[in-house]
N, C-alpha and C. Protein backbone atom coordinates (compact mmCIF):
# COMPACT_ATOMS: atom_id res chain seq x y z
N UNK A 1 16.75 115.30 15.08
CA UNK A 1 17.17 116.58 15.60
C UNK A 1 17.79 116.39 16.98
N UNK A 2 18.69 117.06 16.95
CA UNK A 2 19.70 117.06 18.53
C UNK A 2 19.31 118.05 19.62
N UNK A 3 19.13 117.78 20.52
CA UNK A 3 18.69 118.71 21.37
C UNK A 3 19.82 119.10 22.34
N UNK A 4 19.40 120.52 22.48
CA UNK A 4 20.82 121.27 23.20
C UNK A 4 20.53 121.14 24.62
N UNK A 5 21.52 121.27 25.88
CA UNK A 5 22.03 121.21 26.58
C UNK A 5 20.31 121.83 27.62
N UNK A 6 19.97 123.06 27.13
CA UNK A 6 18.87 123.82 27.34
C UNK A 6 17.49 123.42 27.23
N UNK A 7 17.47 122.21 26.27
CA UNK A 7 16.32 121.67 25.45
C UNK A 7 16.24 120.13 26.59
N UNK A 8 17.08 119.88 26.91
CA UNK A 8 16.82 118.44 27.43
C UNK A 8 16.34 118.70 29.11
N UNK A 9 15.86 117.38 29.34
CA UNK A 9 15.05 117.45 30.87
C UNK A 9 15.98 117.74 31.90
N UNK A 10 15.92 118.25 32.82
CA UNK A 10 17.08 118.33 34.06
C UNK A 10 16.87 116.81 34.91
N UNK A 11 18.17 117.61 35.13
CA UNK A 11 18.33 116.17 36.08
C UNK A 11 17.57 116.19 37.59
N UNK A 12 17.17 114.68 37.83
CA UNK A 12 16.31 114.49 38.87
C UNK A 12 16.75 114.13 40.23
N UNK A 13 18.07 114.10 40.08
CA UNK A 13 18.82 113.72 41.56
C UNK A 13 19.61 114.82 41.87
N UNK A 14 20.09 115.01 43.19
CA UNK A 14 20.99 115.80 43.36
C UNK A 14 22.51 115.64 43.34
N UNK A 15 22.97 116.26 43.05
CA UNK A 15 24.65 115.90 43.13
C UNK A 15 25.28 115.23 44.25
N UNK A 16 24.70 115.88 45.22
CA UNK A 16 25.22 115.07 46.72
C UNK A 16 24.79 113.99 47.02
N UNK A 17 23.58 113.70 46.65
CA UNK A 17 22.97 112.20 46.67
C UNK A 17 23.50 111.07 46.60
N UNK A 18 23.61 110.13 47.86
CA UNK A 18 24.22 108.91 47.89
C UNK A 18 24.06 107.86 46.92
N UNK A 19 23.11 108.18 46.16
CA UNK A 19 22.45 106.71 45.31
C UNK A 19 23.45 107.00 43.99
N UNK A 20 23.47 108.33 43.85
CA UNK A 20 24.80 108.64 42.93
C UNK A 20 25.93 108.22 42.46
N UNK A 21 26.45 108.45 43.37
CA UNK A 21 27.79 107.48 44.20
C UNK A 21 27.92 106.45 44.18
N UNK A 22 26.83 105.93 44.87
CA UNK A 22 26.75 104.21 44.98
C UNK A 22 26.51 103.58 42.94
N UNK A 23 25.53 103.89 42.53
CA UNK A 23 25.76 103.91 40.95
C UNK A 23 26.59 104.00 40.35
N UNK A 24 27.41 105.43 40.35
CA UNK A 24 28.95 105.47 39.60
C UNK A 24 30.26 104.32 40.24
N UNK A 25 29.69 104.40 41.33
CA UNK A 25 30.69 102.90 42.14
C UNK A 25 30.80 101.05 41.37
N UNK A 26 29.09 101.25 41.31
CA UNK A 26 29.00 100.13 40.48
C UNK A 26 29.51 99.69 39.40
N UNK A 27 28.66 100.90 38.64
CA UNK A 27 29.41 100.68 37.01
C UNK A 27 30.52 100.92 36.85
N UNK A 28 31.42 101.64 37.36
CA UNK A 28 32.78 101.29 37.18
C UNK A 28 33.54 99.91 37.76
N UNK A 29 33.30 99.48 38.69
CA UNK A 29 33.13 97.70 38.78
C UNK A 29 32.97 97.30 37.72
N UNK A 30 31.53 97.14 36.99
CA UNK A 30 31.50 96.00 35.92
C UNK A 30 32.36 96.68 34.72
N UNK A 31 32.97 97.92 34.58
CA UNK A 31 33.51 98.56 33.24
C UNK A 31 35.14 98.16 33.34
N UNK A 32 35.81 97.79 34.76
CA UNK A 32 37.28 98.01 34.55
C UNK A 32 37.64 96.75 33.63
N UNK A 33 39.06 97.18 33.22
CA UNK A 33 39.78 96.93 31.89
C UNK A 33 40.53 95.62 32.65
N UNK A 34 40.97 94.75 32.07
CA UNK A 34 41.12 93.27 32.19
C UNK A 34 42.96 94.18 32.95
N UNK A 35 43.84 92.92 33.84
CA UNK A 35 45.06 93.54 34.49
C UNK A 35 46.09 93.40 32.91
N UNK A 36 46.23 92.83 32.16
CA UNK A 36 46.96 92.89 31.24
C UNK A 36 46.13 93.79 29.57
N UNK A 37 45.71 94.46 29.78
CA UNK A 37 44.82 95.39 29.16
C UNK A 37 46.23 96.29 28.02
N UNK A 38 47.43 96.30 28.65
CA UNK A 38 48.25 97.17 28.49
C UNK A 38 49.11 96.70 27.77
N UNK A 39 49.60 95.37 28.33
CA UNK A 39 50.58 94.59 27.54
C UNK A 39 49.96 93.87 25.77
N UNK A 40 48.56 93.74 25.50
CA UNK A 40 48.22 93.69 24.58
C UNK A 40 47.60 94.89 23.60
N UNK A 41 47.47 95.70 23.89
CA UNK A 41 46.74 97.24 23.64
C UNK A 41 47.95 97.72 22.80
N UNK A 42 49.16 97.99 23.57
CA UNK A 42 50.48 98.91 23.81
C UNK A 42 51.51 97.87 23.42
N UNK A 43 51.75 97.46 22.82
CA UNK A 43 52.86 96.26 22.83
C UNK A 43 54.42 97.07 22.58
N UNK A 44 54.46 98.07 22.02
CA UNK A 44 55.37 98.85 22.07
C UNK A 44 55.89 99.90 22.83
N UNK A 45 55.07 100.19 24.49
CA UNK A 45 55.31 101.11 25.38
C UNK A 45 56.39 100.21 26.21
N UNK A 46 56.74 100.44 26.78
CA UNK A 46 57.18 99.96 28.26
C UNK A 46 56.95 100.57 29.27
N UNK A 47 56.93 99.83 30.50
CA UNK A 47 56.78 100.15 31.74
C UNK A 47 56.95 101.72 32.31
N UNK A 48 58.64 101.38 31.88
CA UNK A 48 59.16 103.18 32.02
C UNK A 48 58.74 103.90 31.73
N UNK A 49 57.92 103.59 30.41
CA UNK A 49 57.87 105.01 29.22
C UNK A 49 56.38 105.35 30.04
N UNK A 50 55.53 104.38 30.50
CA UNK A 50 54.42 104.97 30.80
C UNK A 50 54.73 105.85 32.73
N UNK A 51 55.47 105.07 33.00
CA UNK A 51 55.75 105.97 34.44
C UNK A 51 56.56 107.38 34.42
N UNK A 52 56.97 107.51 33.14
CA UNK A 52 58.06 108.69 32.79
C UNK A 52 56.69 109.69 32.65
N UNK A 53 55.85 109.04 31.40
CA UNK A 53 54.36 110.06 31.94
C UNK A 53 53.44 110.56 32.62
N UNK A 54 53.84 109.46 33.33
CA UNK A 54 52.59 109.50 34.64
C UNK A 54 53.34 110.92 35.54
N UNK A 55 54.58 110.66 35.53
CA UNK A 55 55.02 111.28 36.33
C UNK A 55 55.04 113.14 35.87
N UNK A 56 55.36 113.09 34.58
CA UNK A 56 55.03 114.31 33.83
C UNK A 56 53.37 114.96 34.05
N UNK A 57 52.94 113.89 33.73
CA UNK A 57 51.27 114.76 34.24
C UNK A 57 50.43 114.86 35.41
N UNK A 58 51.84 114.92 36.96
CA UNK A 58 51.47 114.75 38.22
C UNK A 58 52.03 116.19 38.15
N UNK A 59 53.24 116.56 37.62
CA UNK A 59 53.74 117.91 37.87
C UNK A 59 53.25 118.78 37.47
């Protein structure tokens, strides 16, 4: 059985809490994606095509 949003324990830290931060800091360290992540993933994008989007979903 799944428990709803209502059903589960609250959380024990606060949002502002430094240890937070410092945690989400970490694990995204050990999680990032290798520098050529893109050129094997995507072999059919190019450079452009992804900066043509980037740039579309800044505006």
């Amino acid at each position: 059985m799944e428990l709803f949003c209502l059903e589960a324990d609250p959380v024990r830290t606060r949002p502002d809490d430094d240890g937070v931060l410092q945690s989400l800091l970490t694990t995204e360290e050990s999680c990032l994606p290798q520098g050529s992540y893109l050129k094997c993933a995507q072999k059919d994008i190019q450079p452009f095509m992804r900066r043509m989007v980037a740039t579309w979903m800044l505006e």
